[in-house]
Protein backbone atom coordinates (compact mmCIF):
# COMPACT_ATOMS: atom_id res chain seq x y z
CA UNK A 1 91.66 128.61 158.97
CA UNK A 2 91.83 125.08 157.26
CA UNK A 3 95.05 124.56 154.78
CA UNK A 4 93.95 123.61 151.56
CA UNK A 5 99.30 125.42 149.64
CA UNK A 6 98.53 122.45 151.05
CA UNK A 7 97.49 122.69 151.02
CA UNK A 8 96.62 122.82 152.31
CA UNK A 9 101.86 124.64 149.10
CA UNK A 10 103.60 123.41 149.60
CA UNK A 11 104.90 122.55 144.63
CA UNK A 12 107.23 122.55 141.50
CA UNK A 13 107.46 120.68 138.38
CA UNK A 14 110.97 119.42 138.31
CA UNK A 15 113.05 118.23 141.20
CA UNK A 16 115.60 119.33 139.15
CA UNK A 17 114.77 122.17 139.33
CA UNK A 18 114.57 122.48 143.06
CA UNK A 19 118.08 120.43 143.77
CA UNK A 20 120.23 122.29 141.30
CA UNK A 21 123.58 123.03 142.21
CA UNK A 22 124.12 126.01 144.39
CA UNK A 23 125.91 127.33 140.86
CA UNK A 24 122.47 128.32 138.79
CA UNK A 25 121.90 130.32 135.81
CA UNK A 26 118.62 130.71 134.06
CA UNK A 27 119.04 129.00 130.59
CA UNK A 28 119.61 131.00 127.10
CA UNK A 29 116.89 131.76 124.49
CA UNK A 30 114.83 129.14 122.76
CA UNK A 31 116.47 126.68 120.41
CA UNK A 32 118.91 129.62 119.50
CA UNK A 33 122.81 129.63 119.72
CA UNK A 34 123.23 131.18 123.28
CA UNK A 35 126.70 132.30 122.98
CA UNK A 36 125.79 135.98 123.77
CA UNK A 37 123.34 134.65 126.83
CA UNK A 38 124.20 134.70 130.45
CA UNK A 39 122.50 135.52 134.07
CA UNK A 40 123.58 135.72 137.07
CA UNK A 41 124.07 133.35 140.07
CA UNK A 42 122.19 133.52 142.64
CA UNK A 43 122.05 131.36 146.04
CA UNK A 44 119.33 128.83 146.31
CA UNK A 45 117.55 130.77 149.00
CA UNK A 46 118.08 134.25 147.39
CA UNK A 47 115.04 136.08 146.13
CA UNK A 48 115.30 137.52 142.86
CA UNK A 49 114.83 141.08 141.84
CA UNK A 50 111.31 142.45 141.50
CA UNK A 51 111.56 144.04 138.25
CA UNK A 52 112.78 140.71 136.37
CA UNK A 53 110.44 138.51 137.97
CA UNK A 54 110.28 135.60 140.37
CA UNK A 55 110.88 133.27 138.24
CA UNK A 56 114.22 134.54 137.11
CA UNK A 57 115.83 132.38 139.93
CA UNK A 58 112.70 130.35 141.18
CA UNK A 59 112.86 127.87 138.44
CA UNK A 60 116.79 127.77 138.01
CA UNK A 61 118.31 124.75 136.78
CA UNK A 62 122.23 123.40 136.78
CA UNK A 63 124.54 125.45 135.09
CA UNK A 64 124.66 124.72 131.53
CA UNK A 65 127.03 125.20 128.85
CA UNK A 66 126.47 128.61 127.71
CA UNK A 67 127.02 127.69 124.00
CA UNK A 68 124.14 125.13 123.03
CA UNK A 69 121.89 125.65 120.19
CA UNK A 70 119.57 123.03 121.23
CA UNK A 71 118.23 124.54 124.28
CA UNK A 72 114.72 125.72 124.59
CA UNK A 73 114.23 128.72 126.55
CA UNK A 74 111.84 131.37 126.26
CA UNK A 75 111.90 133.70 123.78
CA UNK A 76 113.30 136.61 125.76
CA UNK A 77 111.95 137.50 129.21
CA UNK A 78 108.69 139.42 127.97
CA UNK A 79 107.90 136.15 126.01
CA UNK A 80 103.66 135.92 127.09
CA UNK A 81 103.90 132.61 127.47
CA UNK A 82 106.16 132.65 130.56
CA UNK A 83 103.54 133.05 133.31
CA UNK A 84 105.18 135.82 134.90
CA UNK A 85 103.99 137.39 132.03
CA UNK A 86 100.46 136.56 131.39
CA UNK A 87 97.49 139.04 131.36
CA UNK A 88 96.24 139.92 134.54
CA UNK A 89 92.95 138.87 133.82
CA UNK A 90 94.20 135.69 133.24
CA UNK A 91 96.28 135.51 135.90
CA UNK A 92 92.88 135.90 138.24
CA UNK A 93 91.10 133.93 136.32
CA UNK A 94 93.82 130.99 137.31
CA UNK A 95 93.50 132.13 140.64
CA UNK A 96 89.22 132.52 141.19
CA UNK A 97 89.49 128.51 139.85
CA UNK A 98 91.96 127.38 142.12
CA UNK A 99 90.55 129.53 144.90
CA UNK A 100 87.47 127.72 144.37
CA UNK A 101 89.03 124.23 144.27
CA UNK A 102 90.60 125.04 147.81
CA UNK A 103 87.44 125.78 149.62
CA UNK A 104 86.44 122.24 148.81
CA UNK A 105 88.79 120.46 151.70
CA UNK A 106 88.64 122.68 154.43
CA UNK A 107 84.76 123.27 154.25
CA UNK A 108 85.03 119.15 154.27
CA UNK A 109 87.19 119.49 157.16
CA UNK A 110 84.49 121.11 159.49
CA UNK A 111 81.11 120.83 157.91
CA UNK A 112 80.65 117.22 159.66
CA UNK A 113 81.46 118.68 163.10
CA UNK A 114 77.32 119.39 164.19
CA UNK A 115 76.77 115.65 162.96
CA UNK A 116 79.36 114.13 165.03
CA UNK A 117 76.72 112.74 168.39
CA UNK A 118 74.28 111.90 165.93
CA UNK A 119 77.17 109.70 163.95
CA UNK A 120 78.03 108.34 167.67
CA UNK A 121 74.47 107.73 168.33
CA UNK A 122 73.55 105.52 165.05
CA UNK A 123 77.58 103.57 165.53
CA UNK A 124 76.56 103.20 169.53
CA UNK A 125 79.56 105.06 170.75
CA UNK A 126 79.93 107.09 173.86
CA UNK A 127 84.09 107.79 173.36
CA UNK A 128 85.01 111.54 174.13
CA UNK A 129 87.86 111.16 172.15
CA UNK A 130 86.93 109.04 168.81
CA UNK A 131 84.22 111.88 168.77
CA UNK A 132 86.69 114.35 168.49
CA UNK A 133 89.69 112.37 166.64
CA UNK A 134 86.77 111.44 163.75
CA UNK A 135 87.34 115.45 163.09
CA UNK A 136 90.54 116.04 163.40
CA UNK A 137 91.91 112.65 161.92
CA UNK A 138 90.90 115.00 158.45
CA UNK A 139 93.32 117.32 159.13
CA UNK A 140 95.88 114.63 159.71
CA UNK A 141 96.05 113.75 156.04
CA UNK A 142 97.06 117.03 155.57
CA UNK A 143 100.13 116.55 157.47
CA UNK A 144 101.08 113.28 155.32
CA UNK A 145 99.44 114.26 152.17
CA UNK A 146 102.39 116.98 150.89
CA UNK A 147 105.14 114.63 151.66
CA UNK A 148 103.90 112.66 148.45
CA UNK A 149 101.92 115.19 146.08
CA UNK A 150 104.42 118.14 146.05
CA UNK A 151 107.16 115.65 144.36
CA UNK A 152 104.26 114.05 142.02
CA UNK A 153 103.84 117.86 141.06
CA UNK A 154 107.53 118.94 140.80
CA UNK A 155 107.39 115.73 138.36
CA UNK A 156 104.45 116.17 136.63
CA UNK A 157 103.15 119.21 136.61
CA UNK A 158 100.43 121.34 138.48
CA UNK A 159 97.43 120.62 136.93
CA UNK A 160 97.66 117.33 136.53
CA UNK A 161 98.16 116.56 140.13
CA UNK A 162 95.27 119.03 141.02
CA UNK A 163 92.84 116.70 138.82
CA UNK A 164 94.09 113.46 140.13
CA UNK A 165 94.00 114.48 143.84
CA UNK A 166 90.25 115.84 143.08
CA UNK A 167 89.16 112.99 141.99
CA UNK A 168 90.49 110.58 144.75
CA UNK A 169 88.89 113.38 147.01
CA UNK A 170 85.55 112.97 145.48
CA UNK A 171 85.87 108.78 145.60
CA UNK A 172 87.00 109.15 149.61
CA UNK A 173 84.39 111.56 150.67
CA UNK A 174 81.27 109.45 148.88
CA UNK A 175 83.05 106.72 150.76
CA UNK A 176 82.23 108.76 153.72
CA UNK A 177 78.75 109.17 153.27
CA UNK A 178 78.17 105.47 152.75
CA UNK A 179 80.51 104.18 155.66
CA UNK A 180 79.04 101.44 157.57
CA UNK A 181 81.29 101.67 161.14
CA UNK A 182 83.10 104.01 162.96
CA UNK A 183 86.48 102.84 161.77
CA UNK A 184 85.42 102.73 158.28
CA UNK A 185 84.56 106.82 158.22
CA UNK A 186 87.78 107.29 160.46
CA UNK A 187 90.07 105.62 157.62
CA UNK A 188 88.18 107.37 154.86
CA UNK A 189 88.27 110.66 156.42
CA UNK A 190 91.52 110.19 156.96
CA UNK A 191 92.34 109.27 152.98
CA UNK A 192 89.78 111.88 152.47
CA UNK A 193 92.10 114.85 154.18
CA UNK A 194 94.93 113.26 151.96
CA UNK A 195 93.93 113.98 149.08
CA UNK A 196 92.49 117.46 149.92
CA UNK A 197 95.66 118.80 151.10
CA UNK A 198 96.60 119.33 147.25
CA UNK A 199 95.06 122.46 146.72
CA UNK A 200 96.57 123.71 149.88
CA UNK A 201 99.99 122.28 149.25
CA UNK A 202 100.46 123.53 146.12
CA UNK A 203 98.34 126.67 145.82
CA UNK A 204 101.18 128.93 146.68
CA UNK A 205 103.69 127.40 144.16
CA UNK A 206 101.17 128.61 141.27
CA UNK A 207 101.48 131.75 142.96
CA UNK A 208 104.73 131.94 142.72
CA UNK A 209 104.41 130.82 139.02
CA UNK A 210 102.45 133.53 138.08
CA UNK A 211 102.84 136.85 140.24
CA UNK A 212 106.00 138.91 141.46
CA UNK A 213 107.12 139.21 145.24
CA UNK A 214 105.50 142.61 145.52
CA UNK A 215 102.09 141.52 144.52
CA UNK A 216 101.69 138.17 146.04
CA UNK A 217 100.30 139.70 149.58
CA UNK A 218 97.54 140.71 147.90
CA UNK A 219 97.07 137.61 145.66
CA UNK A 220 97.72 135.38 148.51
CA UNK A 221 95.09 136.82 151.01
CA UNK A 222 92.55 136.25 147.90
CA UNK A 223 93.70 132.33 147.53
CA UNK A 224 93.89 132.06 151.71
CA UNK A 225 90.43 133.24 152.37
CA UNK A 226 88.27 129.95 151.16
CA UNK A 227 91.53 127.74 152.89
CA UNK A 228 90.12 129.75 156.33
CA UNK A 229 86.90 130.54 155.81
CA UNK A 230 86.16 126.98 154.76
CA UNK A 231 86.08 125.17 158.28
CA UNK A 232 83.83 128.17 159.16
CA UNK A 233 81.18 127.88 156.99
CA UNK A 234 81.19 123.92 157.10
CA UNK A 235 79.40 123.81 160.58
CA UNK A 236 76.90 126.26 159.45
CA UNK A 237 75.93 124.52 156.59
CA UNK A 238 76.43 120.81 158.54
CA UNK A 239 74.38 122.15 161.16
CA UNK A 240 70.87 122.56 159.19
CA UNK A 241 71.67 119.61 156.70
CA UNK A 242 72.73 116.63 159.54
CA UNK A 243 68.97 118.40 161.58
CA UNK A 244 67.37 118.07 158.85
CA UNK A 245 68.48 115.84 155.93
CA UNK A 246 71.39 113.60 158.74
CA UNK A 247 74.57 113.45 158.87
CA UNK A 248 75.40 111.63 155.56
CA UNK A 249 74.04 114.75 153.57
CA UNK A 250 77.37 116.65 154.54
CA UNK A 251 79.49 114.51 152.79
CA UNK A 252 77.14 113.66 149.75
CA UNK A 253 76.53 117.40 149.22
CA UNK A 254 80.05 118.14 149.24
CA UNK A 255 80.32 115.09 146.92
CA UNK A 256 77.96 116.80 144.27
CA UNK A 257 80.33 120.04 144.89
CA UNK A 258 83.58 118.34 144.47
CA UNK A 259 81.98 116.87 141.00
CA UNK A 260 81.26 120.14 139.29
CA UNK A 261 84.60 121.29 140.53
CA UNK A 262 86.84 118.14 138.68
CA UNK A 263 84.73 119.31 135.67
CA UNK A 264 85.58 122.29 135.78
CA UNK A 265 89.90 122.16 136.83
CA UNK A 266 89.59 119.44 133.62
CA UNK A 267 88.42 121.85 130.81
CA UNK A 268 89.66 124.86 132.35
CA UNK A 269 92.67 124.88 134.42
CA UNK A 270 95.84 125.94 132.26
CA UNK A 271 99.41 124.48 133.48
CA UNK A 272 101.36 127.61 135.05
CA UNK A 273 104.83 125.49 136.40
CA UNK A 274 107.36 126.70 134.28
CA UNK A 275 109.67 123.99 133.39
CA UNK A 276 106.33 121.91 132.36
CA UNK A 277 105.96 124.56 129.84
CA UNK A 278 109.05 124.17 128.18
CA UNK A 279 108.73 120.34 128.15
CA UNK A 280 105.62 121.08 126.20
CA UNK A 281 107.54 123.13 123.95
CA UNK A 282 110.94 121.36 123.51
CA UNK A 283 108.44 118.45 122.67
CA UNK A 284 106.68 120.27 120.12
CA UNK A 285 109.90 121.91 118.47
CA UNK A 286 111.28 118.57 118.10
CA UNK A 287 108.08 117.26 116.30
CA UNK A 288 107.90 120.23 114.38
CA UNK A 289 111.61 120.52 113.43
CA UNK A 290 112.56 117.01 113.28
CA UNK A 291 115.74 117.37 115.62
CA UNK A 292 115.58 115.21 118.76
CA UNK A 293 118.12 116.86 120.54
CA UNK A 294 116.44 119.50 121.39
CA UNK A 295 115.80 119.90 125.48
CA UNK A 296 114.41 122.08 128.01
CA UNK A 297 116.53 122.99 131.07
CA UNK A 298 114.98 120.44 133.03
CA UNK A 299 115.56 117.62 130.43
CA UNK A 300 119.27 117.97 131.28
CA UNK A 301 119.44 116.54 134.95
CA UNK A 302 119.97 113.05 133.65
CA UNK A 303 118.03 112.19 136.71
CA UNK A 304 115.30 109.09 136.56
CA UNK A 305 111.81 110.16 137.86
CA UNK A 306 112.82 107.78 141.26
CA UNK A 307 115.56 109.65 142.40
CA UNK A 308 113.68 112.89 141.51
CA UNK A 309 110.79 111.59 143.59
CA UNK A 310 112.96 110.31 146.49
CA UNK A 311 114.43 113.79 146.28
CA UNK A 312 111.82 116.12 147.24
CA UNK A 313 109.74 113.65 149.31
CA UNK A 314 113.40 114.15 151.50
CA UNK A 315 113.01 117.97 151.22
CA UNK A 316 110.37 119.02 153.49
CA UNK A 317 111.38 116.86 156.06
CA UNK A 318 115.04 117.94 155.34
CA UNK A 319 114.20 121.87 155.75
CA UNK A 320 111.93 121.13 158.85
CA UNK A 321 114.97 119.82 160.14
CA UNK A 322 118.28 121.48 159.25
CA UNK A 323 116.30 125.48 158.52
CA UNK A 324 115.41 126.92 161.87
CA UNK A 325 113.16 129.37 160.53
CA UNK A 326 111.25 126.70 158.81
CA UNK A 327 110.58 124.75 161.73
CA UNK A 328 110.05 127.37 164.32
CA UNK A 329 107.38 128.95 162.32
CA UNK A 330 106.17 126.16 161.68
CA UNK A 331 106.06 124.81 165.20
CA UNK A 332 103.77 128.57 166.01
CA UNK A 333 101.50 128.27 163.26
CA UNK A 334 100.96 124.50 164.51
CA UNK A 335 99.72 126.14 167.55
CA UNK A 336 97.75 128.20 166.60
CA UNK A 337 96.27 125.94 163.91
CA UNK A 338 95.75 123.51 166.92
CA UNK A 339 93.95 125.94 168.20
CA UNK A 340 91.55 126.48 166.01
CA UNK A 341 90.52 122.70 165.60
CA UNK A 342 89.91 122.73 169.00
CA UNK A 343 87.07 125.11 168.70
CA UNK A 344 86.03 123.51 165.66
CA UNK A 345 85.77 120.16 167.88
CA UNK A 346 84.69 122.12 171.50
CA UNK A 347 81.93 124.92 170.35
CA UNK A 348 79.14 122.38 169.51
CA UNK A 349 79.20 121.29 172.68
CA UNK A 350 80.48 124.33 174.92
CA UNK A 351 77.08 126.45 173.25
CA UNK A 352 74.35 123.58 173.68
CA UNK A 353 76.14 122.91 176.83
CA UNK A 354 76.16 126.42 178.54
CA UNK A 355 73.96 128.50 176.26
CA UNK A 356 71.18 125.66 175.66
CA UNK A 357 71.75 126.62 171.64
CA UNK A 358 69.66 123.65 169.43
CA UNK A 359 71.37 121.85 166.79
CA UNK A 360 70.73 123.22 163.97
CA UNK A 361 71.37 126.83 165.46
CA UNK A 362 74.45 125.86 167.23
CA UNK A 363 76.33 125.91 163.69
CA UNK A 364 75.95 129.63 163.71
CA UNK A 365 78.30 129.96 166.30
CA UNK A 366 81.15 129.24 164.31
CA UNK A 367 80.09 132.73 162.08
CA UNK A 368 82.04 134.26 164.61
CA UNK A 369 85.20 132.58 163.64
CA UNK A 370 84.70 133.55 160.02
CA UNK A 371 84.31 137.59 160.66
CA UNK A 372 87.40 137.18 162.69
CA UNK A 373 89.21 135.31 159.07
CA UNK A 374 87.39 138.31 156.90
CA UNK A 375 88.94 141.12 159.21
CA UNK A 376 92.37 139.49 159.60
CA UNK A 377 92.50 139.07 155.73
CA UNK A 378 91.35 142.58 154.99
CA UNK A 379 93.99 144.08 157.81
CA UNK A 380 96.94 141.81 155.68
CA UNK A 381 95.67 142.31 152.83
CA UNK A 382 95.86 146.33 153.25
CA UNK A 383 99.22 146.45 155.15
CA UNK A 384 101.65 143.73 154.01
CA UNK A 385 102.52 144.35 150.58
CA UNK A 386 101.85 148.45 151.45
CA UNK A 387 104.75 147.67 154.67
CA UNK A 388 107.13 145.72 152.79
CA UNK A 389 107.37 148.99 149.77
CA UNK A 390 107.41 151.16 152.53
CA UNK A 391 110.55 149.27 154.32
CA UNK A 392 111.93 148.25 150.93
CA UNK A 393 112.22 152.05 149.98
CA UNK A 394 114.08 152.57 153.08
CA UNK A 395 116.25 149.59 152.08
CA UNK A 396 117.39 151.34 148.54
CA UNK A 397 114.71 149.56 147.00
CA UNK A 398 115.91 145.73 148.06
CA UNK A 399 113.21 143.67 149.25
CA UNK A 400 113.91 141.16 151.72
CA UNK A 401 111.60 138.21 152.73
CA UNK A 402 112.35 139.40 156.55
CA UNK A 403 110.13 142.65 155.68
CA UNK A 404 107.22 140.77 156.31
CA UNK A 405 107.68 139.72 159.89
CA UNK A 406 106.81 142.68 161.59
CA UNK A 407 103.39 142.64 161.02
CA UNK A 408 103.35 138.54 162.43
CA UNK A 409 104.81 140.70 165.76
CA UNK A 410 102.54 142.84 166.01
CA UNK A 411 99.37 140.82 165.54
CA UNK A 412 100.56 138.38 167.92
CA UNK A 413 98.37 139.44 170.49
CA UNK A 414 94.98 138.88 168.80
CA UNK A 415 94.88 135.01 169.56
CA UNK A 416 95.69 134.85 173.33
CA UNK A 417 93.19 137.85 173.90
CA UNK A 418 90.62 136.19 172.21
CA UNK A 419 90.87 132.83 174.24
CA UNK A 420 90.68 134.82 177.37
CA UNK A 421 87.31 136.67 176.71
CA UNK A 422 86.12 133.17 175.45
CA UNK A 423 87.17 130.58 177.79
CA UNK A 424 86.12 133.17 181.11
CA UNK A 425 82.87 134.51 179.56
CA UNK A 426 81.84 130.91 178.48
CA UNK A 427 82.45 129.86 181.86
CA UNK A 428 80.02 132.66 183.51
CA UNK A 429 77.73 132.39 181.11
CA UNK A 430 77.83 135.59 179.29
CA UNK A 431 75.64 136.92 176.80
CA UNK A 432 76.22 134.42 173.97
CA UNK A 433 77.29 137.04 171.86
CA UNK A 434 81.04 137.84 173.93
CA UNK A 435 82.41 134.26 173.69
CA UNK A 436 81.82 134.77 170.24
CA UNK A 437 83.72 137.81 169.83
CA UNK A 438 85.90 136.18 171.65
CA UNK A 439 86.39 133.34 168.57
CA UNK A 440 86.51 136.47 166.13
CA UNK A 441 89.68 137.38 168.04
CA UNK A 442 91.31 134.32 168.20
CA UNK A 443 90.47 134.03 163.97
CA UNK A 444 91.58 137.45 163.48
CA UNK A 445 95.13 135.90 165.42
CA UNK A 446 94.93 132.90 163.41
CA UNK A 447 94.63 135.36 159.74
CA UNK A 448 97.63 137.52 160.79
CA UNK A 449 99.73 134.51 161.79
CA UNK A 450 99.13 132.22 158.85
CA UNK A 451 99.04 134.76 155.49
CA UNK A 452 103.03 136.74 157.02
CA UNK A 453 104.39 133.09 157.10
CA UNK A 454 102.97 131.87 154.24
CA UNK A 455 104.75 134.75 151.92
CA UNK A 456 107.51 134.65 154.20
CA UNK A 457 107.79 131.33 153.12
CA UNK A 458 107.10 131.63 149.31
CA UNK A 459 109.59 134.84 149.09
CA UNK A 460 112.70 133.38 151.69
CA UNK A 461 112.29 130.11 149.74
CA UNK A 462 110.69 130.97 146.14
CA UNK A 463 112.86 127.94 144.45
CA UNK A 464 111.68 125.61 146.77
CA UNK A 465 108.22 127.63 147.75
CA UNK A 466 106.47 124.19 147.39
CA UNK A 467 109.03 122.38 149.44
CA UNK A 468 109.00 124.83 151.92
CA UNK A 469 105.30 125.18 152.34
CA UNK A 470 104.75 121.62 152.45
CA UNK A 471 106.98 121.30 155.25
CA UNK A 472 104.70 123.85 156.98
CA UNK A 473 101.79 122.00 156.21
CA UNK A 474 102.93 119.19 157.75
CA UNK A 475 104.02 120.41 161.00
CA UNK A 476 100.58 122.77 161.34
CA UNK A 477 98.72 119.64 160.28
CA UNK A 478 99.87 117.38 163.17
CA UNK A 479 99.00 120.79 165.44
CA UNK A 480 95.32 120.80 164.04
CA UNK A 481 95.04 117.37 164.01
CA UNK A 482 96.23 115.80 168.01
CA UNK A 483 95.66 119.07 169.94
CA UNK A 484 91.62 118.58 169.48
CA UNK A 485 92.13 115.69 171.31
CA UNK A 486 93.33 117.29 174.59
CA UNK A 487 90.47 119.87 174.08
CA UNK A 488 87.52 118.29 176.02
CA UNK A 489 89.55 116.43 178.55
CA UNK A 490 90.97 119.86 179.06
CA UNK A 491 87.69 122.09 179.54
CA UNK A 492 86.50 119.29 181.64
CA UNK A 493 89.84 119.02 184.10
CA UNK A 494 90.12 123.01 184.25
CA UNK A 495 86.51 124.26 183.24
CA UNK A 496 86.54 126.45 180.17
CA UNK A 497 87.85 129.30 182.09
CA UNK A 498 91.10 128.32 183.11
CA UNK A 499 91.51 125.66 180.40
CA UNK A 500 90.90 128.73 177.77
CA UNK A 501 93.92 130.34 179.94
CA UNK A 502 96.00 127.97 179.72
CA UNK A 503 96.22 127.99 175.89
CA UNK A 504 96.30 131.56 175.91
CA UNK A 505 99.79 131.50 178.19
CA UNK A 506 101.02 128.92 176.22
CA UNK A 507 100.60 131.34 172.90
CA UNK A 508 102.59 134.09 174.58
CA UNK A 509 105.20 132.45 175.39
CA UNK A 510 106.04 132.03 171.47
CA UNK A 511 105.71 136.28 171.15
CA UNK A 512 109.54 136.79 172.29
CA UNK A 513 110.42 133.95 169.79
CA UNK A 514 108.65 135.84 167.14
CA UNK A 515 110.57 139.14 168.37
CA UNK A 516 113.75 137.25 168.16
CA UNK A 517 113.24 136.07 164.22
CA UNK A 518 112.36 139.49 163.28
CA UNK A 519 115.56 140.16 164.36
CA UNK A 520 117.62 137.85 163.18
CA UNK A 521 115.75 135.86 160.21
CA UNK A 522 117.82 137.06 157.64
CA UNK A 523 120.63 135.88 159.76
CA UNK A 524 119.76 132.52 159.64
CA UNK A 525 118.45 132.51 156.41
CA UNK A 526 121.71 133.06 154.93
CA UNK A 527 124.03 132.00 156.98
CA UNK A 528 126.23 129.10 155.73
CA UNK A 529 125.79 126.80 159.18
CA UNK A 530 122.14 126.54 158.02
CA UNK A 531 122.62 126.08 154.30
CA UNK A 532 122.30 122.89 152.80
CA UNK A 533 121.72 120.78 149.61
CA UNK A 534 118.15 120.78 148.48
C-alpha cells in the first residue's frame, strides 16, 4: 500500500549512465587491451536478453573506443563481483535488509492515523481537513522526495544515499514527537515523508542491480509487501500506543526502530549499483598499479556532478511528460493509491462513527486492508513471472515488458468491487465484518495494480528503472496525498454509500484504458514519436 522504489524506485549511480547516447555498448574487459571486445547496441528502452543478464544493457555507457587498455571492466561476464552474479543467498540477504528498511516509512505513514483527534484535541483544532491533510501531507514528500534522491544516487551510489536519507528520517520523525503546534508536525511530517521515500524510490533499481527480468516478479512481491503492508499495520499498532502511552509514542517508537535500522544499513548494507563498483575498482587498480589513467565506463562522460544532477532531476519529469505509458499508469496507480489514503484517513472515523468501535480497537479495522495486500501479493507473486514464461514461450522465447499487463487487466475489477460492498454496507450498518471485506477487496485491487506496473516499469525501462519509477512515485504520491482531502467532505455530501460509488465508477472508467495499453504498449514503447533523449 504505502511506497517506500520510492520509494517509495525510482535509482542509478551514474547519470551517465542513464543519458548515454542512443549508440551504447557495454565496455571491454578490465584494464585489458579490448581490441577483440564488442557488444551489441541496443535502444535505450530495449530490454536485454535473459540469459546475459539485465545489466548487459541496464548500465550502458557512451560508446567507447573499442581499443583502450585502460578501461576497467569486469573480468568477463561470470566475474562474481558483478551483482548479476552474486550468490543467491546473498542476493536475499541484500534484499531481507532493504525490505526491512522500507517498512520503516510507510508504517510511519499510517501508524499516527488513530492519534489524529487526540493531536486536534491537545493543539485546540476542530478543522476536518488539517485533520486529514496532517496524514496525507506524509505521503506528499513522497511525491517531491525522488525528484532529488534518485540523481544523488545515480551520483553517488545506493547505499550511501540509503544511510543519509535514514538518518534525516530518524532526525524528522523525533521532530515529530516533540512538535509543539500544529504547523510544526505538518512541516516535519512533511520533511519526514521526504526522506522516507528513499527506500521506495530506489528499492527497485537494486533490484534491477542484482536479479534478471524473469525472476524479479518474485523478488519484487517480497520487497513490495512491507511498502503495503506498512500503512496497515501502523494504525494497529498507533491505535493501542496513542490509548494508552498518547499520541507522541507513535513517532518515538518508530524513532527507536528507525535507529536500529541506520545501524544496521551502516555495517551491513553492500553497494550493488554497478558503475559504483567499478569506480571502486578503477580507483583501487590505479593505487595498486600506479597508472592514473585508468577509468571506469562512467569516468568517461566528462560530465561535472551539476550537469549530471540537473540531468536526472529533468528525467522523471521528462518521461512523465513526453512517455505515455509512463504517465497513464501512473495517473491509475495515483488513483488507486488515492484511494487507499482515503481509507487510511476515513475508517477511524466511519467504524467509531457507525459501528461504535473504541479507540484502541478501531485500529484493527485496518487488518482487513492488510489480508487484502497478503492475498494480492501471493496471487502476483504465483502468476506473473509463471504468465510472462508461459507467453514468452509462445513468443520464441523473447520476453517483452508488455507480457505483464494482462494480469493488471484482469485484476482490475478487485478495487471498484470492494468500494461498493464497503461504502453500501457501511452505510446500512452491516455486520462490521462485510465493510471490512470490503477493504480486503479494494487492497487485493490495490496489490494487483501496483506490483504489474512496478516490473512493467523496471523491465520497459531497466536503464532508467530508477528514473522511471520515480516518476511513478511522484504522480501516485500527489494521488495519496490530496485525494484524502476530498474523502470526508465526500462521505458527508453523499453518505458513505453513494460517495463509496462514486469512486468505484470513477475506477472503471480507467479499465478500457488499461485494455487499450495491453494492446498497444509495445507500440508506444518503441515507437520513434515517443522516443527521446534521457
Amino acid at each position: 500500500m504505502a511506497e517506500e522504489k520510492s520509494i517509495f524506485s525510482a535509482l542509478s549511480r551514474v547519470a551517465s549512465t542513464e543519458n548515454a547516447q542512443p549508440a551504447i555498448s557495454q565496455p571491454p574487459s578490465p584494464h585489458r587491451l579490448s581490441s577483440d571486445t564488442s557488444s551489441d547496441s541496443h535502444a535505450p528502452h530495449e530490454i536485454s536478453d535473459p540469459e546475459k543478464g539485465v545489466h548487459e544493457d541496464a548500465h550502458a555507457v557512451e560508446r567507447v573506443p573499442t581499443k583502450d587498455a585502460n578501461l576497467v571492466d569486469w573480468e568477463g561476464a561470470d566475474d562474481p563481483e558483478k551483482p548479476l552474479n552474486w550468490t543467491k543467498k546473498k542476493k536475499w540477504q541484500n534484499m531481507l535488509i532493504i525490505a526491512a528498511l522500507t517498512l520503516l516509512t510507510p508504517f510511519g505513514s499510517s501508524m499516527f492515523a488513530p492519534g489524529v483527534p487526540d493531536m486536534m484535541d491537545e493543539f485546540h483544532s476542530t478543522n476536518v481537513d488539517l485533520a486529514s491533510f496532517v496524514v496525507s501531507i506524509y505521503v506528499l514528500g513522497y511525491a517531491l522526495g525522488p525528484l532529488v534522491i534518485a540523481p544523488m544516487s545515480e551520483l553517488y551510489g545506493r547505499v550511501i544515499v540509503y544511510n543519509v536519507c535514514t538518518f534525516f528520517f530518524l532526525v524528522w520523525t523525533i521532530a515529530c514527537g516533540v512538535s509543539t503546534s500544529m504547523p510544526m508536525i505538518i512541516v516535519m511530517r512533511f520533511l519526514a515523508g521526504l526522506a522516507g521515500s528513499c527506500p521506495i524510490t530506489i528499492g527497485s533499481g537494486t533490484i534491477a542491480d542484482c536479479w534478471k527480468q524473469e525472476e524479479r516478479g518474485m523478488v519484487m512481491s517480497a520487497w513490495t509487501l512491507p511498502i503495503l503492508l506498512g500503512p496497515t499495520l501502523g494504525p494497529v499498532i498507533g491505535g493501542y500506543l496513542s490509548e494508552y502511552a498518547g499520541w507522541r509514542w507513535n513517532f518515538y517508537l518508530l524513532s527507536i526502530w528507525t535507529a536500529v535500522m541506520l545501524v544496521l544499513t551502516i555495517f551491513t548494507l553492500p553497494e550493488t549499483y554497478p558503475p559504483v563498483l567499478l569506480e571502486r575498482k578503477a580507483k583501487k587498480l590505479r593505487k595498486e598499479t600506479g597508472n592514473h589513467d585508468l577509468r571506469a565506463p562512467s569516468e568517461l562522460s566528462g560530465r561535472t556532478p551539476s550537469q549530471i544532477v540537473l540531468a536526472n532531476v529533468i528525467r522523471p519529469t521528462k518521461m512523465l511528460v513526453r512517455s505515455p505509458i509512463v504517465f497513464l499508469l501512473s495517473l491509475y496507480i495515483a488513483l488507486v493509491y488515492g484511494y487507499l489514503y482515503i481509507m487510511f484517513s476515513t475508517l477511524t472515523i466511519v467504524f467509531e462513527g457507525q459501528y461504535g468501535i473504541g479507540k484502541g480497537n478501531v485500529g484493527l479495522v485496518f487488518l482487513g486492508l492488510g489480508f487484502g495486500q497478503i492475498i494480492g501479493l501471493f496471487l502476483f507473486a504465483g502468476t506473473s513471472d509463471r504468465m510472462l514464461k508461459k507467453r514468452a514461450a509462445k513468443n520464441n522465447g523473447v520476453m517483452t515488458p508488455e507480457m505483464r499487463l494482462p494480469f493488471l487487466l484482469h485484476n482490475s475489477l478487485w478495487a471498484p468491487a470492494g468500494l461498493l460492498l464497503y461504502g453500501w454496507t457501511a452505510e446500512y450498518k452491516v455486520h462490521w465484518i462485510v465493510p471490512i471485506i470490503g477493504t480486503c477487496l479494494i487492497s487485493i485491487g490495490m496489490i494487483c495494480s501496483f506490483m504489474p506496473i512496478g516490473v512493467y516499469l523496471v523491465d520497459a525501462y531497466t536503464a532508467y528503472a530508477a528514473s522511471a519509477m520515480a516518476a511513478n512515485t511522484v504522480l501516485r504520491s500527489f494521488g495519496g496525498a490530496l485525494l484524502p482531502l476530498a474523502g470526508r467532505r465526500l462521505y458527508a455530501s453523499l453518505g458513505y454509500g453513494w460517495g463509496n460509488s462514486l469512486l468505484a465508477f470513477v475506477a472503471l472508467l480507467f479499465v478500457p484504458m488499461l485494455w487499450l495499453l495491453m494492446r498497444y504498449a509495445e507500440f508506444l514503447r518503441t515507437n520513434p514519436r515517443f522516443q527521446f533523449k534521457m
